[in-house]
Protein backbone atom coordinates (compact mmCIF):
# COMPACT_ATOMS: atom_id res chain seq x y z
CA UNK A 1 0.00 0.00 0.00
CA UNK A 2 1.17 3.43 -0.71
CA UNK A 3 2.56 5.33 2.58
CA UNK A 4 0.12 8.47 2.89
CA UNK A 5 0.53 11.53 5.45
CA UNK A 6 -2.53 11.12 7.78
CA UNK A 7 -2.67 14.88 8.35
CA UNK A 8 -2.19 16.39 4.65
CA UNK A 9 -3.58 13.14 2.73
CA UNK A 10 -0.50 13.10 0.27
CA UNK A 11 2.21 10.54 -0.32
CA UNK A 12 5.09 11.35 2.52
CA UNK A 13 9.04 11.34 1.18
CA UNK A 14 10.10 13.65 3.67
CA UNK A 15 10.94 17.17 2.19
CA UNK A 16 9.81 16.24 -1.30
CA UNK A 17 6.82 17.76 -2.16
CA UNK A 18 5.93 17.01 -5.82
CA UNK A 19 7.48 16.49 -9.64
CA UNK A 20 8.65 18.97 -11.65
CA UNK A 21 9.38 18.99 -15.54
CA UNK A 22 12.92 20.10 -16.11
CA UNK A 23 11.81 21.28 -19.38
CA UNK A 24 8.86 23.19 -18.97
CA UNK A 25 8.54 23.73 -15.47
CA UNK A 26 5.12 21.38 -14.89
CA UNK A 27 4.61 20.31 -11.67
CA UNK A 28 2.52 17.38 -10.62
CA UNK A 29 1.73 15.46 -7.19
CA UNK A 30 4.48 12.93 -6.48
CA UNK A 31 4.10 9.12 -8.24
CA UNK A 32 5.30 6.92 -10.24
CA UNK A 33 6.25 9.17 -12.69
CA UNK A 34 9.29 9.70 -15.00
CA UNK A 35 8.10 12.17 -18.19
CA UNK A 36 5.92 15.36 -18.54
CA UNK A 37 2.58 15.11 -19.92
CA UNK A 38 2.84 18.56 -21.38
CA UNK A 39 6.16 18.33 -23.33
CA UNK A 40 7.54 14.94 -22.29
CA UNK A 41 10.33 16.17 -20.75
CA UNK A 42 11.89 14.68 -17.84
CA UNK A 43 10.61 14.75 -14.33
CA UNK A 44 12.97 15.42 -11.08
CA UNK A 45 11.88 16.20 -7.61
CA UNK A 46 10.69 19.06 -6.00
CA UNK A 47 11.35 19.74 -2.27
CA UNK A 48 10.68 22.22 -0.03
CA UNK A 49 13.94 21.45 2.84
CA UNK A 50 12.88 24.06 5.58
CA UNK A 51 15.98 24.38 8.05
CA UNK A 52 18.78 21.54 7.93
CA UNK A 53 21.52 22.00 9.91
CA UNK A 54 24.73 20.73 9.96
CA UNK A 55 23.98 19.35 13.43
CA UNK A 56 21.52 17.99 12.25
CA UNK A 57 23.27 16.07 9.69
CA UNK A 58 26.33 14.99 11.79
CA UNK A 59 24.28 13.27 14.32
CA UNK A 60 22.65 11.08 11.66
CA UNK A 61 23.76 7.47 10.39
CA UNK A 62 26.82 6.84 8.96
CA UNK A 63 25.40 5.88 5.58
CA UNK A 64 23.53 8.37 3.32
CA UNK A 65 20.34 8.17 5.36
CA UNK A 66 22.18 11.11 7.61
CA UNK A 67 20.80 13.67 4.58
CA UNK A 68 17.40 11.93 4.73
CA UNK A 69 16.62 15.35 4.94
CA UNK A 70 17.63 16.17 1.83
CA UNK A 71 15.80 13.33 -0.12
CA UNK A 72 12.43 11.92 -1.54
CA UNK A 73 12.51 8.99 1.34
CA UNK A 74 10.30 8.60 4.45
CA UNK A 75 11.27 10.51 7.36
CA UNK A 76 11.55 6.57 8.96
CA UNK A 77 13.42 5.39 6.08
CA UNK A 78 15.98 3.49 8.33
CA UNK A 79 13.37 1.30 9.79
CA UNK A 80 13.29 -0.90 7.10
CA UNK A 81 15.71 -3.28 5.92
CA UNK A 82 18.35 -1.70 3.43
CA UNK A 83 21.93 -2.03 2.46
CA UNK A 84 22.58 1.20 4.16
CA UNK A 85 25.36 2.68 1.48
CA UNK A 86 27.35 5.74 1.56
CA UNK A 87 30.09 7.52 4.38
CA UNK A 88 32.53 6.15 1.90
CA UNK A 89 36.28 6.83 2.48
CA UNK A 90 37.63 10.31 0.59
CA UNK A 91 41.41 9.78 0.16
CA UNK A 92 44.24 12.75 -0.19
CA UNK A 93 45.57 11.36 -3.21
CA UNK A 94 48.92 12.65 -3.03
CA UNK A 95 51.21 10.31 -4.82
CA UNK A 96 48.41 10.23 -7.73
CA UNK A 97 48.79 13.83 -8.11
CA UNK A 98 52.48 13.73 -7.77
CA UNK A 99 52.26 11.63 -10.91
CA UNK A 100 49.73 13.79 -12.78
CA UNK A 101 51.40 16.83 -11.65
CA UNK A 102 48.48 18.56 -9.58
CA UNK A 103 48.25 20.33 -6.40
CA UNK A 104 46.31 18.72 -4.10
CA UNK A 105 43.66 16.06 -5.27
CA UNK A 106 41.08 13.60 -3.65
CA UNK A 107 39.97 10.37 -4.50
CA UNK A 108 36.60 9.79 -3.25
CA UNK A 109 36.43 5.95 -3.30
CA UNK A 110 32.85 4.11 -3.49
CA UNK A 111 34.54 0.95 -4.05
CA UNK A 112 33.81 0.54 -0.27
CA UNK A 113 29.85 0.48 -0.69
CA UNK A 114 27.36 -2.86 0.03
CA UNK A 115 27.87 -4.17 -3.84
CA UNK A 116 31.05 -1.97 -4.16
CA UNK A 117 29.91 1.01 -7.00
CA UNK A 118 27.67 4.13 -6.38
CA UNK A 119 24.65 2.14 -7.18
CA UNK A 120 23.89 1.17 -3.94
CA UNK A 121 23.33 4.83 -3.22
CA UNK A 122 20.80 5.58 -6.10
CA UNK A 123 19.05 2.37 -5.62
CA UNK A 124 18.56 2.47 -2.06
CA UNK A 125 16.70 5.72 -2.28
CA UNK A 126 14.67 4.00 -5.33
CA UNK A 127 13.41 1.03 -3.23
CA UNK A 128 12.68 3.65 -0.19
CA UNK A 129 10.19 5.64 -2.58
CA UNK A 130 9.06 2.71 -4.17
CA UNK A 131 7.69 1.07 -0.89
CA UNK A 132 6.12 4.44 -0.53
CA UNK A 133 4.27 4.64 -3.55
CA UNK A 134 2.90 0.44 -3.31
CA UNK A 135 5.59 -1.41 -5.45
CA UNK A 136 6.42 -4.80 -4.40
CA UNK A 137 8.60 -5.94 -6.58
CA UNK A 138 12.57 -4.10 -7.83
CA UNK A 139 13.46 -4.25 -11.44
CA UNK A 140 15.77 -2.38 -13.52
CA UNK A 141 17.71 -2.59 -16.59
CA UNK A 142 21.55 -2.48 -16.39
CA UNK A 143 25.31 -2.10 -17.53
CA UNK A 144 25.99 -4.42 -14.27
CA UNK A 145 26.27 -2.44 -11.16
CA UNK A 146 23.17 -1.56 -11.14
CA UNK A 147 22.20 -5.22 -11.57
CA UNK A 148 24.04 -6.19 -8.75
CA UNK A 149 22.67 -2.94 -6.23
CA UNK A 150 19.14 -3.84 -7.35
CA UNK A 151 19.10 -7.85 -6.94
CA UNK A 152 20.81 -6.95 -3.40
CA UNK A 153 18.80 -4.19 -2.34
CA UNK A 154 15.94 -6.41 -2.91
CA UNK A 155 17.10 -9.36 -1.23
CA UNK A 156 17.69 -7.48 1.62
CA UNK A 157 14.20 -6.38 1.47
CA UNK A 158 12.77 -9.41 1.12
CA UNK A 159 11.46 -8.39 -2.19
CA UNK A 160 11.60 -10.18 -5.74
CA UNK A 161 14.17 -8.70 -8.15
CA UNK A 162 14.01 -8.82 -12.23
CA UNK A 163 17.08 -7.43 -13.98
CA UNK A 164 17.70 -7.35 -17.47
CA UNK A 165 20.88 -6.88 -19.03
CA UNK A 166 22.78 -7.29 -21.91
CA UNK A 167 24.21 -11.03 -22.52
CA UNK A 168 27.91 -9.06 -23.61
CA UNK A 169 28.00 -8.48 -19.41
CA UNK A 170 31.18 -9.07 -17.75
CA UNK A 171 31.22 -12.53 -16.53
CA UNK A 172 32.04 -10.81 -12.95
CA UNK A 173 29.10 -8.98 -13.14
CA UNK A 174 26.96 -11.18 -13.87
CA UNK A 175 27.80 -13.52 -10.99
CA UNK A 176 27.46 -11.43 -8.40
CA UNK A 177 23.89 -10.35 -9.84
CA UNK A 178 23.05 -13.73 -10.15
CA UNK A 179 23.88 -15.04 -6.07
CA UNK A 180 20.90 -13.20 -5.14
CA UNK A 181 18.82 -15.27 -6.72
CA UNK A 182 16.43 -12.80 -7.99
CA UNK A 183 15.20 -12.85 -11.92
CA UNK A 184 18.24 -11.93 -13.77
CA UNK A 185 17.62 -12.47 -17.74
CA UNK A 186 20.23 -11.50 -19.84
CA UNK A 187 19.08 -9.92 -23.53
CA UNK A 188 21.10 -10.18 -26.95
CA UNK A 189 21.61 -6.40 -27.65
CA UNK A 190 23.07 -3.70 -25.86
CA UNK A 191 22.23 -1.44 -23.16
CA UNK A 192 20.04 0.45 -24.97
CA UNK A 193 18.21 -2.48 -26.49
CA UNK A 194 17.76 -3.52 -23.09
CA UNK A 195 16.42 -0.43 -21.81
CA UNK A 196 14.17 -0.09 -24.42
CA UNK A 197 12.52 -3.39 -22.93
CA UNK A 198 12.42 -2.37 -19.74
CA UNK A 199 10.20 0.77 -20.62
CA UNK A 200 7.59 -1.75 -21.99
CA UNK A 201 7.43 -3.91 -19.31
CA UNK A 202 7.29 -0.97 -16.46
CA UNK A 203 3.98 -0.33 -18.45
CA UNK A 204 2.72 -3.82 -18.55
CA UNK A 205 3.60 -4.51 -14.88
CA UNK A 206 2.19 -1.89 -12.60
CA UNK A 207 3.67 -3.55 -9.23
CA UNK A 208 7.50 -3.16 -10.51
CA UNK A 209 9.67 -0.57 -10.20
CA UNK A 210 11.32 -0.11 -12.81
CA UNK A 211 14.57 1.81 -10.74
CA UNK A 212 15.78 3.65 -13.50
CA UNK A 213 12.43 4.16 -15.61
CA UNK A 214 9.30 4.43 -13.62
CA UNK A 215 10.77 5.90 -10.14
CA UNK A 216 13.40 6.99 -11.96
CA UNK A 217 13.25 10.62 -10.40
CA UNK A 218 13.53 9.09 -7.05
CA UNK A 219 16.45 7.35 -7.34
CA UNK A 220 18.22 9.92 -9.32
CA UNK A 221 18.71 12.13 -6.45
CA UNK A 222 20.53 9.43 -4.65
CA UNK A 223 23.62 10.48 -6.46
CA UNK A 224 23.29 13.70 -4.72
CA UNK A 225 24.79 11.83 -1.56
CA UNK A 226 27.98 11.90 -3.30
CA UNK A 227 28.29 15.48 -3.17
CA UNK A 228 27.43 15.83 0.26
CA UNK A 229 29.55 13.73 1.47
CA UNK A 230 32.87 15.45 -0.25
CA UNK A 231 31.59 18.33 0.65
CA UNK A 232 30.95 17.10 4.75
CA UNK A 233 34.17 15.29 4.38
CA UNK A 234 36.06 18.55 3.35
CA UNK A 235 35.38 19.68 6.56
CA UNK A 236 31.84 21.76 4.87
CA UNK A 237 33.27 23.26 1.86
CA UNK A 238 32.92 22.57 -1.64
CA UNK A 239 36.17 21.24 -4.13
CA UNK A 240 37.45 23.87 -6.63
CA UNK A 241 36.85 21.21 -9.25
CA UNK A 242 35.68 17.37 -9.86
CA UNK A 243 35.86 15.21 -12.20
CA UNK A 244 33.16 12.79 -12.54
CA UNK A 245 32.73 9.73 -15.30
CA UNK A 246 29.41 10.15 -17.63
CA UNK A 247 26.78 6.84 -18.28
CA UNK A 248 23.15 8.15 -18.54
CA UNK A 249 25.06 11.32 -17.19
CA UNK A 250 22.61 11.58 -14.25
CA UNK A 251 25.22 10.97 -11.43
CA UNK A 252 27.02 14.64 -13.00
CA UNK A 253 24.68 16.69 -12.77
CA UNK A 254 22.85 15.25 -9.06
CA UNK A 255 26.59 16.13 -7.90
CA UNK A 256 26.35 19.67 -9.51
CA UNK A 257 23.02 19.78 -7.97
CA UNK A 258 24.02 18.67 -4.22
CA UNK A 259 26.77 21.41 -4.33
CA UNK A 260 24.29 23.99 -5.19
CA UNK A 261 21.42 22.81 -3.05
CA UNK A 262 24.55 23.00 -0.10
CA UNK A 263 25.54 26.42 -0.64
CA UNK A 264 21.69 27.65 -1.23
CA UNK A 265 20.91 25.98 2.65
CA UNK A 266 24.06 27.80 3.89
CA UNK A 267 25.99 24.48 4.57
CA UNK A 268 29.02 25.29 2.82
CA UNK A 269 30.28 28.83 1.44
CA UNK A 270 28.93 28.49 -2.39
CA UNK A 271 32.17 29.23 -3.74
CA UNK A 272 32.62 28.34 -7.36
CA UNK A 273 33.46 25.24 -8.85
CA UNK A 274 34.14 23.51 -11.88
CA UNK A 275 32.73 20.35 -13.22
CA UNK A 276 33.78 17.57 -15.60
CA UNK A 277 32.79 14.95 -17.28
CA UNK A 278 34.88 11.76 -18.74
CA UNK A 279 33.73 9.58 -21.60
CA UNK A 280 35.52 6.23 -23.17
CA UNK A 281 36.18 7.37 -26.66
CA UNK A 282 34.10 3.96 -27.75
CA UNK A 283 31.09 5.63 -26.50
CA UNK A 284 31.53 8.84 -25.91
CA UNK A 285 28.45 11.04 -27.73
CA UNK A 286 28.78 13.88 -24.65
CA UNK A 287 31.83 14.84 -25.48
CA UNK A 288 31.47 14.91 -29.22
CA UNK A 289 28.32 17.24 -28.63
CA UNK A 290 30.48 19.07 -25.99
CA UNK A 291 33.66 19.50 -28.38
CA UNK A 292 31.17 20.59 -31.64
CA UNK A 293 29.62 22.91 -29.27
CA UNK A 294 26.68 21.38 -29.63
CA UNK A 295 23.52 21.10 -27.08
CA UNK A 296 22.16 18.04 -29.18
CA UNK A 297 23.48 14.19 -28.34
CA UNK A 298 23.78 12.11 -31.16
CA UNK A 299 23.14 8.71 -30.02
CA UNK A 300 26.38 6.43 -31.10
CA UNK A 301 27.09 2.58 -31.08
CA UNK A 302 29.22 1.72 -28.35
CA UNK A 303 32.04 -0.03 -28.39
CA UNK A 304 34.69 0.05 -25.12
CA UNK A 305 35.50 -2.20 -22.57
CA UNK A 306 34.07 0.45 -20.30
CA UNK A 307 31.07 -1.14 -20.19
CA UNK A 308 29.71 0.59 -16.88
CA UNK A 309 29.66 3.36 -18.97
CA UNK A 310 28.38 2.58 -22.83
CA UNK A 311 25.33 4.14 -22.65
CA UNK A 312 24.85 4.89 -26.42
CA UNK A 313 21.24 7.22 -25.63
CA UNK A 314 21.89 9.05 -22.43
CA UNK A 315 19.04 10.35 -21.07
CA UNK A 316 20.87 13.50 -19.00
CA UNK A 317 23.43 14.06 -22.09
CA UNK A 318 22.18 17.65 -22.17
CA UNK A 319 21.95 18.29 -18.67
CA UNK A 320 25.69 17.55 -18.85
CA UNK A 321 26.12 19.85 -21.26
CA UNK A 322 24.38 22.37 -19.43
CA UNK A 323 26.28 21.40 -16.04
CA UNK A 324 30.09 21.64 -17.41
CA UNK A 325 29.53 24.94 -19.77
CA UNK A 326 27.72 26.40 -16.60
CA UNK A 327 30.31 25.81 -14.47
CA UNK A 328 33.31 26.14 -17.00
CA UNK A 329 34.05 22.72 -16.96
CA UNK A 330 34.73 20.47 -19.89
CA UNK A 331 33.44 16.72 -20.87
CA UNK A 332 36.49 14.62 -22.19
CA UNK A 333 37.22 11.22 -23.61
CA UNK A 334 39.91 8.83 -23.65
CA UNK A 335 40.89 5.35 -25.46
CA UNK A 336 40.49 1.69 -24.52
CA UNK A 337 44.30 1.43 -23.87
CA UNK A 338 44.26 4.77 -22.00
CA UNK A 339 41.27 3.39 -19.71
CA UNK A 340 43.80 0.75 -18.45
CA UNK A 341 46.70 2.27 -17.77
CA UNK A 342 44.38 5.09 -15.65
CA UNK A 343 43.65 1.51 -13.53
CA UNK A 344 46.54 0.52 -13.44
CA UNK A 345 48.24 4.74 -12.17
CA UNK A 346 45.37 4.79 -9.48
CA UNK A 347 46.57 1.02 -8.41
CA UNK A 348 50.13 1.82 -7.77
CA UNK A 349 49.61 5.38 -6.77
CA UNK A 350 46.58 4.74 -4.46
CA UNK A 351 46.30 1.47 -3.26
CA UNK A 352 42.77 1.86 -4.88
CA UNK A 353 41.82 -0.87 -7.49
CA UNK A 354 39.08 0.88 -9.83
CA UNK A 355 36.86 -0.51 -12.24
CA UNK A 356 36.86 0.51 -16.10
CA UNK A 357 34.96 3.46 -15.23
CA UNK A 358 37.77 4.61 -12.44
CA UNK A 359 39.91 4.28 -15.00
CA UNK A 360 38.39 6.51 -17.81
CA UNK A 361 37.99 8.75 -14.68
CA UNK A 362 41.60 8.98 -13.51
CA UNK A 363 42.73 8.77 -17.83
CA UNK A 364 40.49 11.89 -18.65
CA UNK A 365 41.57 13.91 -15.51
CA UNK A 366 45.28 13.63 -16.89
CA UNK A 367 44.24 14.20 -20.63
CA UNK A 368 42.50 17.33 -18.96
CA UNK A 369 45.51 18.31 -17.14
CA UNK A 370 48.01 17.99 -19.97
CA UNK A 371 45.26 20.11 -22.19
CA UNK A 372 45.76 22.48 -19.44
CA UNK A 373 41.65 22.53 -19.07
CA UNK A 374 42.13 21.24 -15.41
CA UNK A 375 43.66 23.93 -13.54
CA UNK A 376 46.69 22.23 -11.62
CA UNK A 377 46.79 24.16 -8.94
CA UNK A 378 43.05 23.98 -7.53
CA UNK A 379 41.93 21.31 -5.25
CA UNK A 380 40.60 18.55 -7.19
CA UNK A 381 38.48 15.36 -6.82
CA UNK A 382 38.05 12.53 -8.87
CA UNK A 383 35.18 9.98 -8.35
CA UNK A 384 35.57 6.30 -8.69
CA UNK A 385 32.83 4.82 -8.89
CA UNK A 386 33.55 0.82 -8.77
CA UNK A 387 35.68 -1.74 -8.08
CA UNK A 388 38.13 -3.28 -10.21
CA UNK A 389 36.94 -7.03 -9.17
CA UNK A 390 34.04 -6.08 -11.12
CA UNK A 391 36.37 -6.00 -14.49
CA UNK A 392 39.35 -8.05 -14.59
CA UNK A 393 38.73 -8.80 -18.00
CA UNK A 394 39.52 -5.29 -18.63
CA UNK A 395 43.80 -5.66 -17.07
CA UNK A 396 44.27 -9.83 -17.77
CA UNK A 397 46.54 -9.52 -20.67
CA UNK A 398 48.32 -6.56 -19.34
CA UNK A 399 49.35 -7.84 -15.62
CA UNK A 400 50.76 -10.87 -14.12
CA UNK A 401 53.41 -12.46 -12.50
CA UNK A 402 56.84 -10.59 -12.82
CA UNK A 403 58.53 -14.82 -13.11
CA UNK A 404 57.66 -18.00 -12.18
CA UNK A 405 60.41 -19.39 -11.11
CA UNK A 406 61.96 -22.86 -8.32
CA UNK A 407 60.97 -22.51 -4.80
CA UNK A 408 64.98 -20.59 -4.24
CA UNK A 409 66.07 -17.27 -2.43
CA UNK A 410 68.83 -16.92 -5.41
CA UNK A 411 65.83 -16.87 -8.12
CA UNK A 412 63.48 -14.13 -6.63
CA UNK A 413 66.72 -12.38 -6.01
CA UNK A 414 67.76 -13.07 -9.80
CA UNK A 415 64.36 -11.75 -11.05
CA UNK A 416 64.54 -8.61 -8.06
CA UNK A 417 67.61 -7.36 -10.25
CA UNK A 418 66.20 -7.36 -13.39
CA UNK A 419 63.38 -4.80 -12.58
């Protein structure tokens, strides 16, 4: 059953108060809702936050439920089962900048969530709103870490999952969808074949939400939690720049959003920023639009081993746009063989093991720096969004064993010397 306000009669996710077209400005009561009936533009959230405090906020959970205040969930959102994401570590990067020759830079590293990417964030404000609004059962279509936030979220629920994704998965991904033993179905196609099918079955199937399609407003703001936490974790100020890797291109702009929504409360000092987005050159239609100065995406074919990321269609492409010429930022891309050896700096740098995505991350934050569009000297932060066990496929022919060699001091020695 849907989770109504006794006194005011409507649907209660805490400070939201209805949907709003970004397009056109339409507002309607909140539901299940994801496009505008007057333009069919897309629908976000509309909130009306009152006073939040940074009090207030400290003295919350350590997970992302601590700025319940400052998303479409229940004010007794933590009172039901959840993988309780977020608080993830933000590391001083400092041997990664020595190497890419910057001041001072951050990693913020959300290897460390439930199913170890971002998605856990998003998701677990999608199943908070879907409870709300009568949904019983979690679905979603996916490039794999969504798959694998979903099928847990709703295990931990007690809820039944359906995922769809394409059958070109990682083989990593796809196991650690599948142990949850929810419906995972794997489609020939890609991503946006996939999606295409989830659209029609949110419509056929009015007790599934659809994560990413029919509550897709909801869950979008989850991302938000990434920029309060670097922002909280910065001690309550905002970076001078960040550098953030573009799918859908949703998770950009919720950060630009947080930032703003910070400063606009009187959280942090809204002091300017910068924002930017990275792109695999194999699918990388943002930052062709952004380089023709263009406000149009041109849908594209993808082809990378950034799979995470080869989102042919994305839906917030020019809301990126937007975001980045806004704030003087920039959206860059970077090879295949340039996605690697960004995994394999932030590895020996950072300790941190980063899937593809980290890697066009980390690649296009040098590629920016040598361009001299990232400004060396301002503080920096660079978002990795998943972990490296998630893509070994990606590094297997590039890393191994130095030798194998007899169980002997003198032959480790022997291969020590030659480097």
């Amino acid at each position: 059953m849907t989770s109504v306000d006794v006194q005011t009669g409507t649907i209660d996710l805490g400070p939201a108060r209805a949907l709003s077209c970004r397009e056109c400005g339409h507002r309607i009561p909140l539901a299940a809702e994801f496009a505008c009936a007057e333009c069919f533009g897309p629908l976000e959230v509309a909130y009306d936050f009152g006073t939040v405090t940074r009090a207030d906020i400290e003295a919350g959970p350590r997970s992302i439920w601590r700025y319940r205040a400052l998303l479409p969930v229940p004010p007794d959102v933590e009172r039901h089962p959840n993988t309780d994401p977020g608080l993830t570590r933000l590391v001083k990067a400092d041997r990664l900048a020595a190497a890419l020759g910057v001041k001072s830079l951050w990693v913020k590293d959300d290897t460390g969530n439930p199913t170890h990417s971002f998605k856990d964030r998003v998701v677990a404000v999608a199943l908070a709103a879907a409870r709300t609004l009568g949904f019983s059962v979690l679905a979603c279509p996916s490039t794999g870490n969504l798959a694998n936030a979903v099928a847990a979220a709703a295990a931990r629920a007690g809820w039944e999952s359906v995922v769809l994704v394409p059958s070109s998965l990682e083989r990593a991904k796809i196991l650690t969808t599948a142990v949850y033993d929810g419906a995972l179905i794997a489609v020939d196609g890609n991503y946006d074949d996939v999606n295409r099918l989830a659209t029609e079955l949110a419509a056929e199937h009015e007790d599934w939400a659809f994560v990413n399609v029919n509550v897709r407003p909801y869950y979008a703001e989850g991302s938000k939690t990434l920029g309060y936490e670097v922002a909280e974790q910065l001690g309550w100020r905002l970076p001078q720049q960040v550098v953030v890797p573009v799918a859908s291109g949703s998770q950009l702009t919720k950060v630009d959003k947080a930032f703003r929504e910070l400063g606009e409360l009187g959280l942090v000092e809204p002091t300017p920023y910068r924002v930017f987005g990275a792109q695999a050159t194999g699918c990388s239609p943002v930052s062709a639009a952004f380089k023709a100065g263009e406000d149009v995406i041109r849908p594209v074919k993808p082809d990378t081993i950034a799979r995470s990321l080869a989102i042919g269609a994305p839906a917030d492409g020019p809301y990126v746009l937007d975001s980045v010429r806004r704030t003087g930022g920039a959206v860059e891309d970077v090879t295949d063989a340039e996605v690697v050896e960004g995994i394999r700096l932030l590895a020996r740098t950072e300790g941190i093991f980063a899937e593809t995505a980290g890697g066009v991350t980390v690649a296009t934050a040098k590629k920016l720096i040598e361009t001299g569009q990232l400004d060396r000297d301002a503080e920096t932060v660079l978002l990795i969004t998943g972990d490296g066990l998630k893509t070994l496929d990606a590094v297997q022919d590039h890393i191994g064993p130095r030798a194998t060699i007899p169980p002997s001091a003198a032959a480790v020695h022997e291969v020590l010397n030659r480097g």
